[in-house]
PDB file of N, CA and C in Angstrom:
ATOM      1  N   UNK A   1     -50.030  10.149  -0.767  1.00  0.00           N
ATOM      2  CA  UNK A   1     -48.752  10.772  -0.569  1.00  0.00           C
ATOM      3  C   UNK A   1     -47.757   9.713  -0.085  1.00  0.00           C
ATOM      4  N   UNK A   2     -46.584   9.602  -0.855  1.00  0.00           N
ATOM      5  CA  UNK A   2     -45.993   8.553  -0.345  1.00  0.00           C
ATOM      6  C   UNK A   2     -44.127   9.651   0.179  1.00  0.00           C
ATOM      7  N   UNK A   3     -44.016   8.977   1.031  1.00  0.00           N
ATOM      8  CA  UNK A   3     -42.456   9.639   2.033  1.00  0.00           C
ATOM      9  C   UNK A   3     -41.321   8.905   0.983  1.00  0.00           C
ATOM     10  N   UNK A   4     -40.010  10.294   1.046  1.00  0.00           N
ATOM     11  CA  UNK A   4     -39.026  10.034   0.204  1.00  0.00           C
ATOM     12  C   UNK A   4     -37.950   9.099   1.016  1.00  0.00           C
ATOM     13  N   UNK A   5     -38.629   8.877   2.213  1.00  0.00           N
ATOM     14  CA  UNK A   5     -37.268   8.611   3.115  1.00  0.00           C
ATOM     15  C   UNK A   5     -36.081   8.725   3.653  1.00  0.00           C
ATOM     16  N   UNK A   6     -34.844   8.197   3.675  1.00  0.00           N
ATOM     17  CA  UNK A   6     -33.695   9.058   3.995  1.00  0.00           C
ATOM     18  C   UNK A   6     -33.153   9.747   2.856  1.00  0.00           C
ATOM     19  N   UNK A   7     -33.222   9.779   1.280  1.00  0.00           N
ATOM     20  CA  UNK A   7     -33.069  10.374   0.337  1.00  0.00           C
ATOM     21  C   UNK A   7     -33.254  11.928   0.931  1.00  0.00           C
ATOM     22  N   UNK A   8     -34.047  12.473   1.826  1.00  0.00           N
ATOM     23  CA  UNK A   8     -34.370  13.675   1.985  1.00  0.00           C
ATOM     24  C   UNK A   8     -33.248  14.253   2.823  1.00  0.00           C
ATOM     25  N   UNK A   9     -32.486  12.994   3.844  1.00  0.00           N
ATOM     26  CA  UNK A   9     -31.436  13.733   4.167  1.00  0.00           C
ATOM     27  C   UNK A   9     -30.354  13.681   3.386  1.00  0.00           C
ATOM     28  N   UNK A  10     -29.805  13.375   2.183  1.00  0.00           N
ATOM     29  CA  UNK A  10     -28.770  12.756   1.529  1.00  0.00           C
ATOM     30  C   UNK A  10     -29.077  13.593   0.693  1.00  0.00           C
ATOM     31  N   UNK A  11     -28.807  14.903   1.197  1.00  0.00           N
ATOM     32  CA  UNK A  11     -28.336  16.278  -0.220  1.00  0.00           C
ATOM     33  C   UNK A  11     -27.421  15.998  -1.394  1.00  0.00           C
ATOM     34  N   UNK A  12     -26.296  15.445  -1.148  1.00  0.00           N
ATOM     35  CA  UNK A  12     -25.311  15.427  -2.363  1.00  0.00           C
ATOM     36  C   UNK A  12     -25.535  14.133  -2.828  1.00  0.00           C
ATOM     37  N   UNK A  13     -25.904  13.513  -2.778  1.00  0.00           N
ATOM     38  CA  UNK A  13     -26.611  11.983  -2.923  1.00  0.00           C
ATOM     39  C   UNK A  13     -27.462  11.561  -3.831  1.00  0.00           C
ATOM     40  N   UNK A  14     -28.219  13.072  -3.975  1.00  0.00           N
ATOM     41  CA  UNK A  14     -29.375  13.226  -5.195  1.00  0.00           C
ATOM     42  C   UNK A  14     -28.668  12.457  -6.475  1.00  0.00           C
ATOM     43  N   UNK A  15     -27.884  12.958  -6.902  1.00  0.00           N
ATOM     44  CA  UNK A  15     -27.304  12.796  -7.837  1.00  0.00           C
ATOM     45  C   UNK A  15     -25.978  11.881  -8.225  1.00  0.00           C
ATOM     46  N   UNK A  16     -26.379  10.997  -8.150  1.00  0.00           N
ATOM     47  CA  UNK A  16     -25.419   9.735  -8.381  1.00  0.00           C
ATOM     48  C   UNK A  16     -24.155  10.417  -9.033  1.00  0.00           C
ATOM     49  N   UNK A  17     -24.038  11.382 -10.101  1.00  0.00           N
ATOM     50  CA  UNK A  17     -22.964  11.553 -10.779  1.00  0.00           C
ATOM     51  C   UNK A  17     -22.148  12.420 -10.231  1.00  0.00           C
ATOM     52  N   UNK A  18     -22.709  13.346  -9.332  1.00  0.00           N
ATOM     53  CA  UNK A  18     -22.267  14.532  -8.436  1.00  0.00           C
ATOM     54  C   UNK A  18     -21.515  13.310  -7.292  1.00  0.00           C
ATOM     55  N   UNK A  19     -22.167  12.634  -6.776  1.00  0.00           N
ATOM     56  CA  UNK A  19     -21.853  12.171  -5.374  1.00  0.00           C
ATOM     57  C   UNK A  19     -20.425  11.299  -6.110  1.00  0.00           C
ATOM     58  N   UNK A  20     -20.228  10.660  -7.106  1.00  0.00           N
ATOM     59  CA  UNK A  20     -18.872   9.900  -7.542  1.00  0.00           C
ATOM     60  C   UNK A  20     -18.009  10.979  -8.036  1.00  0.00           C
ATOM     61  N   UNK A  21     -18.062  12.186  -8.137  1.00  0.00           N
ATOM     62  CA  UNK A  21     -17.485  13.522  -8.765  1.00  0.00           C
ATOM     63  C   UNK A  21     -17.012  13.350  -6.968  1.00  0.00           C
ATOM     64  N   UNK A  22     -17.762  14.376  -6.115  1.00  0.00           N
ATOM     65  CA  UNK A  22     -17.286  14.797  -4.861  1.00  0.00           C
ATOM     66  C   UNK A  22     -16.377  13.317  -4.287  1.00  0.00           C
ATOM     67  N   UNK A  23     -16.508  11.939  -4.574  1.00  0.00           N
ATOM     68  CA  UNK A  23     -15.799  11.090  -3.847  1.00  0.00           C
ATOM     69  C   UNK A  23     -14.528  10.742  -4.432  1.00  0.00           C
ATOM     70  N   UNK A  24     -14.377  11.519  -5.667  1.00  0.00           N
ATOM     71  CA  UNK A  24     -12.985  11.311  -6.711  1.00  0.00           C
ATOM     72  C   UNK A  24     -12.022  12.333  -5.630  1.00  0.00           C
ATOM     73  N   UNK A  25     -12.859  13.252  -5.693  1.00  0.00           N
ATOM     74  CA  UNK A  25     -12.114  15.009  -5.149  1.00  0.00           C
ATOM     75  C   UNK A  25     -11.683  14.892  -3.852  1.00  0.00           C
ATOM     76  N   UNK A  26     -12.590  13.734  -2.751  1.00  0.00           N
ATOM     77  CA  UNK A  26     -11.658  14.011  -1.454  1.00  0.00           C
ATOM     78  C   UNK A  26     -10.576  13.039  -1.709  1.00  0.00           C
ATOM     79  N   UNK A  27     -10.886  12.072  -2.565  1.00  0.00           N
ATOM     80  CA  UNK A  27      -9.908  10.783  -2.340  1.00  0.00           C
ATOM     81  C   UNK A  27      -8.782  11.480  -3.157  1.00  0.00           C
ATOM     82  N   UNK A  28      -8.481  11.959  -3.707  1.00  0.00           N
ATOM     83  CA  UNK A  28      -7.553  12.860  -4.297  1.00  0.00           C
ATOM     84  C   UNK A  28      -6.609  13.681  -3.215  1.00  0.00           C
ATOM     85  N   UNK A  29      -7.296  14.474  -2.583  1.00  0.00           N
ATOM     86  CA  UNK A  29      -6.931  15.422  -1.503  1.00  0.00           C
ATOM     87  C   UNK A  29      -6.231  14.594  -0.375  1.00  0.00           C
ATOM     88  N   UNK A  30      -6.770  13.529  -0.362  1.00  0.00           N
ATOM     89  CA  UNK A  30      -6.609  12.661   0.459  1.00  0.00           C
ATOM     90  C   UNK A  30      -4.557  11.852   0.219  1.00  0.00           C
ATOM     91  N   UNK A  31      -4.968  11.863  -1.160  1.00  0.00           N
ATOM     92  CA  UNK A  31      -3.628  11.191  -1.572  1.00  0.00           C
ATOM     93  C   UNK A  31      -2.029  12.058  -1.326  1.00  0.00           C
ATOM     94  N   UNK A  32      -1.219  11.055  -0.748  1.00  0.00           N
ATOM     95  CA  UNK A  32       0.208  11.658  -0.236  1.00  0.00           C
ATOM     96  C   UNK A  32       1.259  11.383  -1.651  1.00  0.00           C
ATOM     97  N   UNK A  33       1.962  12.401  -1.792  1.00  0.00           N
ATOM     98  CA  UNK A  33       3.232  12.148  -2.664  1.00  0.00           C
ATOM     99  C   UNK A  33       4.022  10.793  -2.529  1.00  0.00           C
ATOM    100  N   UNK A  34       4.273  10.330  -3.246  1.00  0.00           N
ATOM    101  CA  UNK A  34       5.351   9.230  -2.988  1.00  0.00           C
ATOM    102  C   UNK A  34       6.839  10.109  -3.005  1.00  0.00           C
ATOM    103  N   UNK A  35       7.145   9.476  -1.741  1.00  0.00           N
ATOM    104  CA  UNK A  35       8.655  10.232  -1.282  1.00  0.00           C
ATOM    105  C   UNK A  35       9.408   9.745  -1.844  1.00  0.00           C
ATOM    106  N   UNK A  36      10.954  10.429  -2.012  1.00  0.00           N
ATOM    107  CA  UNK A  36      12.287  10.189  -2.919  1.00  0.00           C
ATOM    108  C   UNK A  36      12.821   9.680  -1.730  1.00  0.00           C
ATOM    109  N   UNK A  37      13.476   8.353  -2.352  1.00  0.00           N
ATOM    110  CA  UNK A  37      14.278   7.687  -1.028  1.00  0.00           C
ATOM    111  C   UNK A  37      16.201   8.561  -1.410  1.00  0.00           C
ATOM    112  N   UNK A  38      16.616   8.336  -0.639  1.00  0.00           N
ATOM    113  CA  UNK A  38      18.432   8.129  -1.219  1.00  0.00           C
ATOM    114  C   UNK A  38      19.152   6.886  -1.310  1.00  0.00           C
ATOM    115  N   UNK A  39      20.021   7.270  -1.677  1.00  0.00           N
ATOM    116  CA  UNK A  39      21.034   6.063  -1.991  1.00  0.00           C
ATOM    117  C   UNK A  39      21.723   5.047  -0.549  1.00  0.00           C
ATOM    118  N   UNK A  40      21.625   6.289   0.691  1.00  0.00           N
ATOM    119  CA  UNK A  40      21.739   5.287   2.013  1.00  0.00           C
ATOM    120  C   UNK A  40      20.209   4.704   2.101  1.00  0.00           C
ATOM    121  N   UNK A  41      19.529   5.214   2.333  1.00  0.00           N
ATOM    122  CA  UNK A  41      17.854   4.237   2.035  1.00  0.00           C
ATOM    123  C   UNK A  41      17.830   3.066   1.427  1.00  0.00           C
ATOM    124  N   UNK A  42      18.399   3.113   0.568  1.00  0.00           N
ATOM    125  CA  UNK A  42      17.965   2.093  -0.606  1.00  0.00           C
ATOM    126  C   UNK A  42      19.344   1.201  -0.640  1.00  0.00           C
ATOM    127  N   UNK A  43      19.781   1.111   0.287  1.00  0.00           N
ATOM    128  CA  UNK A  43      21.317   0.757   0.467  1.00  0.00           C
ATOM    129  C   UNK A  43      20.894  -0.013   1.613  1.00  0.00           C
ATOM    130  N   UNK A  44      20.360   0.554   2.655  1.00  0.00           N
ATOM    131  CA  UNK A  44      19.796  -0.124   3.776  1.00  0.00           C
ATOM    132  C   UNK A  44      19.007  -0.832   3.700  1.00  0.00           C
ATOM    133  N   UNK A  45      17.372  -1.045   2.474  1.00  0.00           N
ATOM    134  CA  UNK A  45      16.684  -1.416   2.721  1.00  0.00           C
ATOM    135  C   UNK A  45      16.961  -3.071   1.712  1.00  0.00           C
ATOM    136  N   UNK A  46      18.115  -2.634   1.180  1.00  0.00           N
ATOM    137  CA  UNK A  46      19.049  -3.423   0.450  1.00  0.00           C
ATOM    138  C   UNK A  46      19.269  -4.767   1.661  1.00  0.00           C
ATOM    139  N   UNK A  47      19.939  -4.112   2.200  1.00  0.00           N
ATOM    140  CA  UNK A  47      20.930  -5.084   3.235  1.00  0.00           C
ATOM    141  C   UNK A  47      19.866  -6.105   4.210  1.00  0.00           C
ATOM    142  N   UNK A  48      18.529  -5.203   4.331  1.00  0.00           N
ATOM    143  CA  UNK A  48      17.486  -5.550   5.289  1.00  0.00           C
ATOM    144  C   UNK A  48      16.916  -6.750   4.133  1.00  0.00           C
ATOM    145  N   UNK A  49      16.852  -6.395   3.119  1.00  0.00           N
ATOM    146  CA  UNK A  49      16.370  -7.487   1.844  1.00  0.00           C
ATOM    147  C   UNK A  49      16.858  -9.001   1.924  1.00  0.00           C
ATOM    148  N   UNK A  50      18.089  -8.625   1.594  1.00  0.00           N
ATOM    149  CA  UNK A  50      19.282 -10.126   1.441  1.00  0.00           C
ATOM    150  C   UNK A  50      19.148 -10.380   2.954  1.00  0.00           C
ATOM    151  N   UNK A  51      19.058 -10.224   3.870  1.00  0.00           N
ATOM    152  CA  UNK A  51      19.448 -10.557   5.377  1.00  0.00           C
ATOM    153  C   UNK A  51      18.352 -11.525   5.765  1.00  0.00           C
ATOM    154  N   UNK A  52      16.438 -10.954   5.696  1.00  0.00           N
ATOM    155  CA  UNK A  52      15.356 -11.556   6.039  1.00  0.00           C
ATOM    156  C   UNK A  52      15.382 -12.620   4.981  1.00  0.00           C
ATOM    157  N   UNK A  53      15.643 -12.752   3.221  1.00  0.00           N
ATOM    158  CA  UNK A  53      15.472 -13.687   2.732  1.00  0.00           C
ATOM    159  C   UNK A  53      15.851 -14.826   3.115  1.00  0.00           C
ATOM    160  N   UNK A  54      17.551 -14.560   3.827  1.00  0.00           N
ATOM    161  CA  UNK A  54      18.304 -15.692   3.808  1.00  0.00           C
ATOM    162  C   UNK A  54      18.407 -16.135   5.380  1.00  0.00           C
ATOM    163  N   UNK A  55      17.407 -15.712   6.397  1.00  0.00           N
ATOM    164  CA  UNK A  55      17.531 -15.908   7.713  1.00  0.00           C
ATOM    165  C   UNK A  55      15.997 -16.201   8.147  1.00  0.00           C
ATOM    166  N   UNK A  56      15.074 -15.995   6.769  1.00  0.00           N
ATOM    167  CA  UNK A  56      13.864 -15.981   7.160  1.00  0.00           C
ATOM    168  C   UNK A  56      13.031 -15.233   8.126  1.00  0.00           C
ATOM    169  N   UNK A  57      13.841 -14.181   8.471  1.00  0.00           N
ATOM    170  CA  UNK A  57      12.777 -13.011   9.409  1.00  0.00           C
ATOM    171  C   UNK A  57      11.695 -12.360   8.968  1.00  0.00           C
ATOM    172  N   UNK A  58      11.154 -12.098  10.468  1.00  0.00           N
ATOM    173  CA  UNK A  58       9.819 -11.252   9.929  1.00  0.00           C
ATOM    174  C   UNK A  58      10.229  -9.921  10.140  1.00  0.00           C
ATOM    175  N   UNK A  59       9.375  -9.090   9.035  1.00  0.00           N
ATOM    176  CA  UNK A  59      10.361  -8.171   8.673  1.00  0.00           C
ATOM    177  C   UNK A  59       8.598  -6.637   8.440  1.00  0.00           C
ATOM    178  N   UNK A  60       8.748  -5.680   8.847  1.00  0.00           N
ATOM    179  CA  UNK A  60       7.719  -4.636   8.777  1.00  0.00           C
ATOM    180  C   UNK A  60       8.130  -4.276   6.962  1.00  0.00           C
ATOM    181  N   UNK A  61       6.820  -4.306   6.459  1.00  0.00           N
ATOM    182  CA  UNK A  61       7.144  -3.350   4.885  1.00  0.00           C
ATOM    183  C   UNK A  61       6.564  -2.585   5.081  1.00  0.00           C
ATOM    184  N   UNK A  62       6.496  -1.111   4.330  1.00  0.00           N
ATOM    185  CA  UNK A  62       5.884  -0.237   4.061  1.00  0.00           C
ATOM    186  C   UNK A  62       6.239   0.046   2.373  1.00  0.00           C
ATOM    187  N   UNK A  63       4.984  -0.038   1.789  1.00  0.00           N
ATOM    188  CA  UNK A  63       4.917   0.163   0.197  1.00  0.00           C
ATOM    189  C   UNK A  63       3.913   1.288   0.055  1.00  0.00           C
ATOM    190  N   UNK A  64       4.430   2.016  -1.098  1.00  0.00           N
ATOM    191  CA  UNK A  64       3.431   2.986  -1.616  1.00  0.00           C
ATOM    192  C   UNK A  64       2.787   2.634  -2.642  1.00  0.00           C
ATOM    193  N   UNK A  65       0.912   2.710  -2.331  1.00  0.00           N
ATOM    194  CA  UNK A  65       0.023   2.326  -3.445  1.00  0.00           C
ATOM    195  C   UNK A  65      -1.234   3.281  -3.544  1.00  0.00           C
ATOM    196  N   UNK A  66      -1.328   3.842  -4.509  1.00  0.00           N
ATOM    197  CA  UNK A  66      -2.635   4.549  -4.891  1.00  0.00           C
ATOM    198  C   UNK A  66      -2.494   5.756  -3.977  1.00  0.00           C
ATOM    199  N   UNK A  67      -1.526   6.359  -3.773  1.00  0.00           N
ATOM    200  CA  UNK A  67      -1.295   8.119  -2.865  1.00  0.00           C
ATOM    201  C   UNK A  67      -1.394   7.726  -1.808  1.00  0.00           C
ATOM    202  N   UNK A  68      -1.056   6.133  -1.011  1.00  0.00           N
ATOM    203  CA  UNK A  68      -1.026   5.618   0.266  1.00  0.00           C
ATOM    204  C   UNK A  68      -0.006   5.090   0.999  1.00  0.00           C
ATOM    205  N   UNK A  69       0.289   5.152   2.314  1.00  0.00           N
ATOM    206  CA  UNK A  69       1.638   4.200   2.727  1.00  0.00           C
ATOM    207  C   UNK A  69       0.638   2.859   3.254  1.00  0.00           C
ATOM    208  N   UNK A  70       1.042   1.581   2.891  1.00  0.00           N
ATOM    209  CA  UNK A  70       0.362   0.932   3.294  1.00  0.00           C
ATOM    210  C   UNK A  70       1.574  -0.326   3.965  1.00  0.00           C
ATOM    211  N   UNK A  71       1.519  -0.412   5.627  1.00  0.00           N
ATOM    212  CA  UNK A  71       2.411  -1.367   5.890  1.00  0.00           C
ATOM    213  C   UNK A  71       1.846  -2.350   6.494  1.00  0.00           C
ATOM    214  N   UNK A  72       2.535  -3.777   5.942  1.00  0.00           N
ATOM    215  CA  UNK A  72       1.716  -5.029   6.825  1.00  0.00           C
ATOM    216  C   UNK A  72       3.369  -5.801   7.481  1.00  0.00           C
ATOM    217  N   UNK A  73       3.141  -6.876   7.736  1.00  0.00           N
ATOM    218  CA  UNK A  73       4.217  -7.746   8.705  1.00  0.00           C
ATOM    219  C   UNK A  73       4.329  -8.632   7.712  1.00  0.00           C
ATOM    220  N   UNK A  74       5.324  -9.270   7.571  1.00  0.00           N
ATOM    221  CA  UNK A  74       5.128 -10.966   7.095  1.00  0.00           C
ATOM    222  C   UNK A  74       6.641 -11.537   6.211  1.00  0.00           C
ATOM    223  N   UNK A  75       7.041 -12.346   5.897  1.00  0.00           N
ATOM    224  CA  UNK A  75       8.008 -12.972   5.518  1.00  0.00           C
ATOM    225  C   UNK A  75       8.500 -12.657   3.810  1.00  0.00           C
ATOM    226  N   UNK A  76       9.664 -12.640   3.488  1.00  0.00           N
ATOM    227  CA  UNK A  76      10.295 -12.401   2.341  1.00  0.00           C
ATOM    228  C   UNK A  76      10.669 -13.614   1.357  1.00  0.00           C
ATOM    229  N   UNK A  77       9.972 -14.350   0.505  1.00  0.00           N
ATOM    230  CA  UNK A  77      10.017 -15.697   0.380  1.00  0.00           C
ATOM    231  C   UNK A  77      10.862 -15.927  -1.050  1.00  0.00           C
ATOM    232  N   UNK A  78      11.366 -14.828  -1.944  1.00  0.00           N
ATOM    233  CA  UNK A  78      11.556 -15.285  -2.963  1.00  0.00           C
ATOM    234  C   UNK A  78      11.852 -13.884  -3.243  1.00  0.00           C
ATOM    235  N   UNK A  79      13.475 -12.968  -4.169  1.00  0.00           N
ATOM    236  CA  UNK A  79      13.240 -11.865  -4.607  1.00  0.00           C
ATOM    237  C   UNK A  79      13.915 -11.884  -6.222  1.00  0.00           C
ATOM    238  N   UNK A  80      13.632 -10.894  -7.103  1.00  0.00           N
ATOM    239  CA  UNK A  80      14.370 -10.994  -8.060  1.00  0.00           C
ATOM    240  C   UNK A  80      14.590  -9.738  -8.960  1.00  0.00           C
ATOM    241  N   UNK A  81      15.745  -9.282  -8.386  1.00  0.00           N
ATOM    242  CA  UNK A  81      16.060  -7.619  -9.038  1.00  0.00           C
ATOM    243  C   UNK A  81      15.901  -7.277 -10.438  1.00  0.00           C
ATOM    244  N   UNK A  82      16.410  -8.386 -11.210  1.00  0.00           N
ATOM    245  CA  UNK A  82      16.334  -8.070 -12.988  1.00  0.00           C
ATOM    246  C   UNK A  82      14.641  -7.784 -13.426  1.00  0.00           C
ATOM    247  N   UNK A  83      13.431  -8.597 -12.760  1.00  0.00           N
ATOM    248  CA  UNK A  83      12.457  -8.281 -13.060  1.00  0.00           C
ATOM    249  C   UNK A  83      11.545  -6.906 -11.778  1.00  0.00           C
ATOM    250  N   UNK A  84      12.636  -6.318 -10.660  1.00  0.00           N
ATOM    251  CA  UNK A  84      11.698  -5.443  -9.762  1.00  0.00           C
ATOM    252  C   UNK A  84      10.796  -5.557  -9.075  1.00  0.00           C
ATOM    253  N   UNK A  85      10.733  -7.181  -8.486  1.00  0.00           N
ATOM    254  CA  UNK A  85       9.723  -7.647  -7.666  1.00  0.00           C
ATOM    255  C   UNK A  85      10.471  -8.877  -6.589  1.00  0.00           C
ATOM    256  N   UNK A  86       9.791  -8.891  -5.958  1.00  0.00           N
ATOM    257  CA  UNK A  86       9.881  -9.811  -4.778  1.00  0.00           C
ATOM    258  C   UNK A  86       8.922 -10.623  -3.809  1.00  0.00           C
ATOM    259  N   UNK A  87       8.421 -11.598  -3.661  1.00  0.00           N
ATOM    260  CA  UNK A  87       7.337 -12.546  -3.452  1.00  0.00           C
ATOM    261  C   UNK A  87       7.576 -12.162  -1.534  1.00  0.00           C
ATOM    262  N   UNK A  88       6.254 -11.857  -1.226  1.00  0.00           N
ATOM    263  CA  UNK A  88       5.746 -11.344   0.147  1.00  0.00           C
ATOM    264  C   UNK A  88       4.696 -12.258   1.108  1.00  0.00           C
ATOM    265  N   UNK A  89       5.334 -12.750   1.969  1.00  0.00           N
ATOM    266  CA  UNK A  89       4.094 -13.742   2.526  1.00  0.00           C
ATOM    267  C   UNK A  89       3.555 -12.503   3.759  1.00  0.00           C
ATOM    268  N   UNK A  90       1.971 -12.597   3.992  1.00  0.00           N
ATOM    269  CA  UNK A  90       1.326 -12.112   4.998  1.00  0.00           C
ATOM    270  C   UNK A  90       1.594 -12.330   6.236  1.00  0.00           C
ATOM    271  N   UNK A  91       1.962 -12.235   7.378  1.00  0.00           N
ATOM    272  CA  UNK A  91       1.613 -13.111   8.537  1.00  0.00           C
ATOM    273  C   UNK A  91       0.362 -13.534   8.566  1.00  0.00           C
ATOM    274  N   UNK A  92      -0.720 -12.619   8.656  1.00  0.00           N
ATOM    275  CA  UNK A  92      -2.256 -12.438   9.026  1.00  0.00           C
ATOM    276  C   UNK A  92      -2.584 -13.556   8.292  1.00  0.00           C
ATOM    277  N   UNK A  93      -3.165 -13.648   6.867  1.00  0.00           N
ATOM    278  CA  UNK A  93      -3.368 -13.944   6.023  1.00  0.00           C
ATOM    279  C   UNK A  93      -2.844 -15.410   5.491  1.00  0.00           C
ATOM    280  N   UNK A  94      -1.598 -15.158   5.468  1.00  0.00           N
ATOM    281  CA  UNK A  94      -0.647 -16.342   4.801  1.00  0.00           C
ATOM    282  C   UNK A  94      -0.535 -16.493   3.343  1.00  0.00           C
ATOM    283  N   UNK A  95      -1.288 -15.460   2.812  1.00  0.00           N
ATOM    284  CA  UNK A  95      -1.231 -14.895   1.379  1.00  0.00           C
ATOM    285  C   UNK A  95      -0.069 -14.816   0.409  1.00  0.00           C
ATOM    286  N   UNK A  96       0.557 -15.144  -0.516  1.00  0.00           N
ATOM    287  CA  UNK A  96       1.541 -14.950  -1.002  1.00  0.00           C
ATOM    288  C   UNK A  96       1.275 -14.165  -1.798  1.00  0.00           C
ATOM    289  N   UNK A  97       2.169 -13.017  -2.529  1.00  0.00           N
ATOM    290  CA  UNK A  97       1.880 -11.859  -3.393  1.00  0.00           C
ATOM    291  C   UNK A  97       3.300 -11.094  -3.971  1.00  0.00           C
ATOM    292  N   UNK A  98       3.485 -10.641  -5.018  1.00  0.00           N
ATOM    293  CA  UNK A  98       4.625 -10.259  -5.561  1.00  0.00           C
ATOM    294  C   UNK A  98       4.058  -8.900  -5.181  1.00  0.00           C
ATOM    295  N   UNK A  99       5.514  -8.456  -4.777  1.00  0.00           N
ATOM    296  CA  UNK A  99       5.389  -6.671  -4.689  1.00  0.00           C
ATOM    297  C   UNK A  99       6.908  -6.302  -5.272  1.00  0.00           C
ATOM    298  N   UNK A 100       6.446  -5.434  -6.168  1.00  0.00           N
ATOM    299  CA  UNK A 100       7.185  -4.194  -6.762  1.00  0.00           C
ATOM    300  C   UNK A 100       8.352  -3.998  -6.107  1.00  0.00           C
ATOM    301  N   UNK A 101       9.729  -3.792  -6.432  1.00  0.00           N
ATOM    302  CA  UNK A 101      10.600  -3.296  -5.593  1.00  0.00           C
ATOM    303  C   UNK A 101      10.534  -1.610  -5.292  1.00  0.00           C
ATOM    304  N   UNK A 102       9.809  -1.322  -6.595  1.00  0.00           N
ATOM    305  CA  UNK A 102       9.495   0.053  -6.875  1.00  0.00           C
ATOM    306  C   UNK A 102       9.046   0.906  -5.684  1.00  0.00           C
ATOM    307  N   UNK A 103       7.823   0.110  -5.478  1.00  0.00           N
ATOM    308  CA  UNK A 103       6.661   0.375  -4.768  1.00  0.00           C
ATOM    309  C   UNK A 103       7.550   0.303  -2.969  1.00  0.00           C
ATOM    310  N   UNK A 104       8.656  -0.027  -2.358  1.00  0.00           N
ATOM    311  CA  UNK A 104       8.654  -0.248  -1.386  1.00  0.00           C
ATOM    312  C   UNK A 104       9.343   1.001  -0.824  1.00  0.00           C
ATOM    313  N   UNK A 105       9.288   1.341  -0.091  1.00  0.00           N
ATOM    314  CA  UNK A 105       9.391   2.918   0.930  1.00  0.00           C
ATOM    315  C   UNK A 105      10.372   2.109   2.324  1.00  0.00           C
ATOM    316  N   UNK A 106      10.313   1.209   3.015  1.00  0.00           N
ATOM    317  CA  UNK A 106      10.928   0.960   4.074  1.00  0.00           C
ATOM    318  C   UNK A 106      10.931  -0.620   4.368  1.00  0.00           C
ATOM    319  N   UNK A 107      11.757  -1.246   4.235  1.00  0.00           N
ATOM    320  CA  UNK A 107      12.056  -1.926   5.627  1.00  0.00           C
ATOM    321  C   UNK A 107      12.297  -2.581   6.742  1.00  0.00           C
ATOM    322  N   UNK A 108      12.015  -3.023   7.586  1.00  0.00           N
ATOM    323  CA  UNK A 108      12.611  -3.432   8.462  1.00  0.00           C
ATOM    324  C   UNK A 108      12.351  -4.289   9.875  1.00  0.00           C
ATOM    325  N   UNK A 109      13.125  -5.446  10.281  1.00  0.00           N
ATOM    326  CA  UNK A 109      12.896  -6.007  11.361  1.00  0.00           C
ATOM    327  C   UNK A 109      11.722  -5.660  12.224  1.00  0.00           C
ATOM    328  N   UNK A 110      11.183  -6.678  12.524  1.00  0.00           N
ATOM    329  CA  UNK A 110      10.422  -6.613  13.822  1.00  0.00           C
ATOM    330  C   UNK A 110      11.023  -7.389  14.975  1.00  0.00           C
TER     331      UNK A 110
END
């Protein structure tokens, strides 16, 4: 007789295809609308744009990705409206990365 091990506690688990089914469904539930900014929003987050590029501040973002707000810290190094993106340095990290103008929700000084 050989023991199933923790498989015996891992009910929904049995089934590999069930358990990636149930982890689609919370992460779903899980996901937030991306909010409608206005025209003062996007007017402000305007002004906060041109200001950190050209003064070099560190500046809080908040971008929406995958039904998430996701905000980090870090410097504004490069932007360019005709293509909808703008080059993002990390603090943490020191990572450089283009982000979406699309994608940005807020923002502002630290």
């Amino acid at each position: 007789m050989q023991d199933r091990g923790m498989e015996k506690w891992r009910a929904f688990a049995s089934i590999p295809e069930q358990y990636i089914g149930l982890q689609e469904i919370i992460n779903k539930q899980l996901e937030i609308p991306k909010p409608l900014l206005t025209e003062d929003q996007m007017g402000q987050m305007n002004q906060v744009l041109v200001e950190a590029l050209h003064t070099n501040q560190k500046v809080y973002l908040t971008c929406y990705k995958h039904g998430k707000h996701i905000t980090e810290t870090g410097f504004i190094q490069f932007a360019d409206p005709s293509r909808d993106l703008f080059m993002f340095t990390d603090e943490n990290s020191k990572l450089k990365r283009k982000v979406k103008l699309s994608e940005v929700m807020n923002i502002q000084f630290v």
